[in-house]
Protein backbone atom coordinates (compact mmCIF):
# COMPACT_ATOMS: atom_id res chain seq x y z
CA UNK A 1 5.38 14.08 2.07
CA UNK A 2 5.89 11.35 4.19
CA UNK A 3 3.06 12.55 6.27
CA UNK A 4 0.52 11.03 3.54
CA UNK A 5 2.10 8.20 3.21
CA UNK A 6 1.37 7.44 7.09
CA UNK A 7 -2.56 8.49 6.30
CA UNK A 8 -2.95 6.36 3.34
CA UNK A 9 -1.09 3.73 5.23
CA UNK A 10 -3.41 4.43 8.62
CA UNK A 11 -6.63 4.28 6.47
CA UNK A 12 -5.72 1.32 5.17
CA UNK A 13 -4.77 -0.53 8.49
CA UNK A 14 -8.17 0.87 9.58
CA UNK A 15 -9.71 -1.37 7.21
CA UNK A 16 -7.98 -4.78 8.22
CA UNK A 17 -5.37 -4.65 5.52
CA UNK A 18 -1.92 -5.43 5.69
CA UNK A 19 0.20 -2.65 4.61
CA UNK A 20 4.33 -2.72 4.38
CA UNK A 21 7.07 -0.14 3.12
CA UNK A 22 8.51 -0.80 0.37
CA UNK A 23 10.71 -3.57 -0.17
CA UNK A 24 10.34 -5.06 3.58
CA UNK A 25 7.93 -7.68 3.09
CA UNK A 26 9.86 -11.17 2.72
CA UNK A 27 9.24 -14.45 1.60
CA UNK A 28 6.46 -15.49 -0.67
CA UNK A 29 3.29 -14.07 -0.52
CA UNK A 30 0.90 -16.19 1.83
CA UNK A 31 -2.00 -13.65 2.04
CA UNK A 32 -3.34 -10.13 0.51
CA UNK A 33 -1.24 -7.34 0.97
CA UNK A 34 -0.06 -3.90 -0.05
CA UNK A 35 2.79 -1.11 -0.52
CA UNK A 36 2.40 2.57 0.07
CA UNK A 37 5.20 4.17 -2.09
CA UNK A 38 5.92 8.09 -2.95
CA UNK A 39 6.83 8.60 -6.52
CA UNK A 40 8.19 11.63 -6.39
CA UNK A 41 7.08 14.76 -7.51
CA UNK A 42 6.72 17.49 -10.41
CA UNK A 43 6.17 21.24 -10.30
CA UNK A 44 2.43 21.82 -11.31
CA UNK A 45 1.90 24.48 -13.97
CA UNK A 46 3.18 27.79 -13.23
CA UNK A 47 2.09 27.68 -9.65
CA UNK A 48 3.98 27.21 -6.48
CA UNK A 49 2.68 23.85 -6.27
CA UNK A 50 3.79 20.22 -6.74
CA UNK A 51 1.97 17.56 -7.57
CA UNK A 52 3.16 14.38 -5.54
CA UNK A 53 2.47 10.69 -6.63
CA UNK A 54 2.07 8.16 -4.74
CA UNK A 55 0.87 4.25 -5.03
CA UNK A 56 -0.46 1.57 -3.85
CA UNK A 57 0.94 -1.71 -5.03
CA UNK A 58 -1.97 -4.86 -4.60
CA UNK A 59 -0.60 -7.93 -3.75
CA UNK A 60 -2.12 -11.61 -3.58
CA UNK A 61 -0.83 -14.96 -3.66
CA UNK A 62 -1.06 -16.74 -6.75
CA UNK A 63 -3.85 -19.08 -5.58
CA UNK A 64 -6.10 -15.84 -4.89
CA UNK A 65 -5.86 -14.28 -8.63
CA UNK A 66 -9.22 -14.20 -9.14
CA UNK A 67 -9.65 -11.78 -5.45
CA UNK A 68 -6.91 -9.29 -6.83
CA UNK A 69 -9.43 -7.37 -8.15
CA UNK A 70 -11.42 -7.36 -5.33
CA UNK A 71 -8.43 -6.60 -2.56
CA UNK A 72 -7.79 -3.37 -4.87
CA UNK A 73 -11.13 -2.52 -4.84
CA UNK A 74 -11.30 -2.40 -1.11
CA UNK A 75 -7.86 -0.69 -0.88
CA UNK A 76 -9.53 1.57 -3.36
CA UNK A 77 -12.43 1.89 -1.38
CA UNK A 78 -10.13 2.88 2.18
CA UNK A 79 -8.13 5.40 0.40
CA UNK A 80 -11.11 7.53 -0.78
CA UNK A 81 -11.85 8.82 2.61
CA UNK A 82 -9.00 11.02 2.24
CA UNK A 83 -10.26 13.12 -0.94
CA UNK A 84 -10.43 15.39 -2.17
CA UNK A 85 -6.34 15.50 -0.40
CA UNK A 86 -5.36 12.16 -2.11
CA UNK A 87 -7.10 11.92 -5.53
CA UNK A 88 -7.08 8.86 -8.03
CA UNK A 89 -5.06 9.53 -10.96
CA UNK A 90 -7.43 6.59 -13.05
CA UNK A 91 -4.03 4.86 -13.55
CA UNK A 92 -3.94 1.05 -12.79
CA UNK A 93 -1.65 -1.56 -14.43
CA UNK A 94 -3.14 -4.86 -15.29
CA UNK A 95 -1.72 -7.57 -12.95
CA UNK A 96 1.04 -8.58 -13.50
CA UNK A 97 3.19 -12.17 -11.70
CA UNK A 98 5.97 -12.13 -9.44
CA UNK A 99 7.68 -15.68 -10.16
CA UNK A 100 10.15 -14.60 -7.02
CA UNK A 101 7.51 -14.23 -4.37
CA UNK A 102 4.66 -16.39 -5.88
CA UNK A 103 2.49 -13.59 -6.03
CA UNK A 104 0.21 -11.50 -8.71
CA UNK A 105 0.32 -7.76 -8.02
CA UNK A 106 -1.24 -4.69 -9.34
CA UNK A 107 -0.95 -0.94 -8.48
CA UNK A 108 -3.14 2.14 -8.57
CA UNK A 109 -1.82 5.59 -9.04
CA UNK A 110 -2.81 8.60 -6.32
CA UNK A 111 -1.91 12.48 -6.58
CA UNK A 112 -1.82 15.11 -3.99
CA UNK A 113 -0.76 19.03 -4.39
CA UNK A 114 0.79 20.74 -1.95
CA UNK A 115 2.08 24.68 -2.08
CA UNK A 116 5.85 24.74 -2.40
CA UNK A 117 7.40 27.98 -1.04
CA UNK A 118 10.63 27.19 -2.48
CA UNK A 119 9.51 27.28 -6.26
């Protein structure tokens, strides 16, 4: 489903926010960013249908914890124009520091279903 992973990623840029694939962004963190990752998927029910995961990983520098909140928010806020497609899942960690690239991160969890023919 890479296809929603370029309109998650395209609403986002819309907004003004920096988005990278996963594990490209180098060096320590100098401003607000975030990562667009699939996590796979799971047959739903008995249905031809999986349910995909995908999420979006919030990333400040260390300076900026108190605005973590606040850049997920309006990552939040981007992504909703795709529903009912891409729905929240209500699952966000707590924030959590990354010593290697200075920075404090958080993600929140999105699902989409899509009809399977091969299952």
């Amino acid at each position: 489903m890479e296809e929603i992973v370029k309109r998650i990623t395209d609403e986002l840029l819309k907004d003004g926010i920096d988005v990278y694939p996963p594990a490209s962004h180098k060096g320590e963190c100098k401003s607000p960013y975030c990562v667009v990752k699939d996590e796979g998927a799971a047959k739903f029910q008995t249905f031809s249908t999986q349910r995909r995961m995908y999420s979006i990983y919030c990333h400040v520098p260390i300076e900026m914890y108190l605005e973590l909140d606040d850049f997920a928010k309006k990552c939040k806020t981007a992504v909703e124009r795709l529903a009912p497609m891409v729905m929240p899942t209500g699952l966000e960690t707590p924030s959590f520091l990354d010593t290697v690239n200075n920075d404090y991160s958080k993600s929140v969890e999105y699902r989409c279903y899509a009809r399977n023919k091969l299952l």
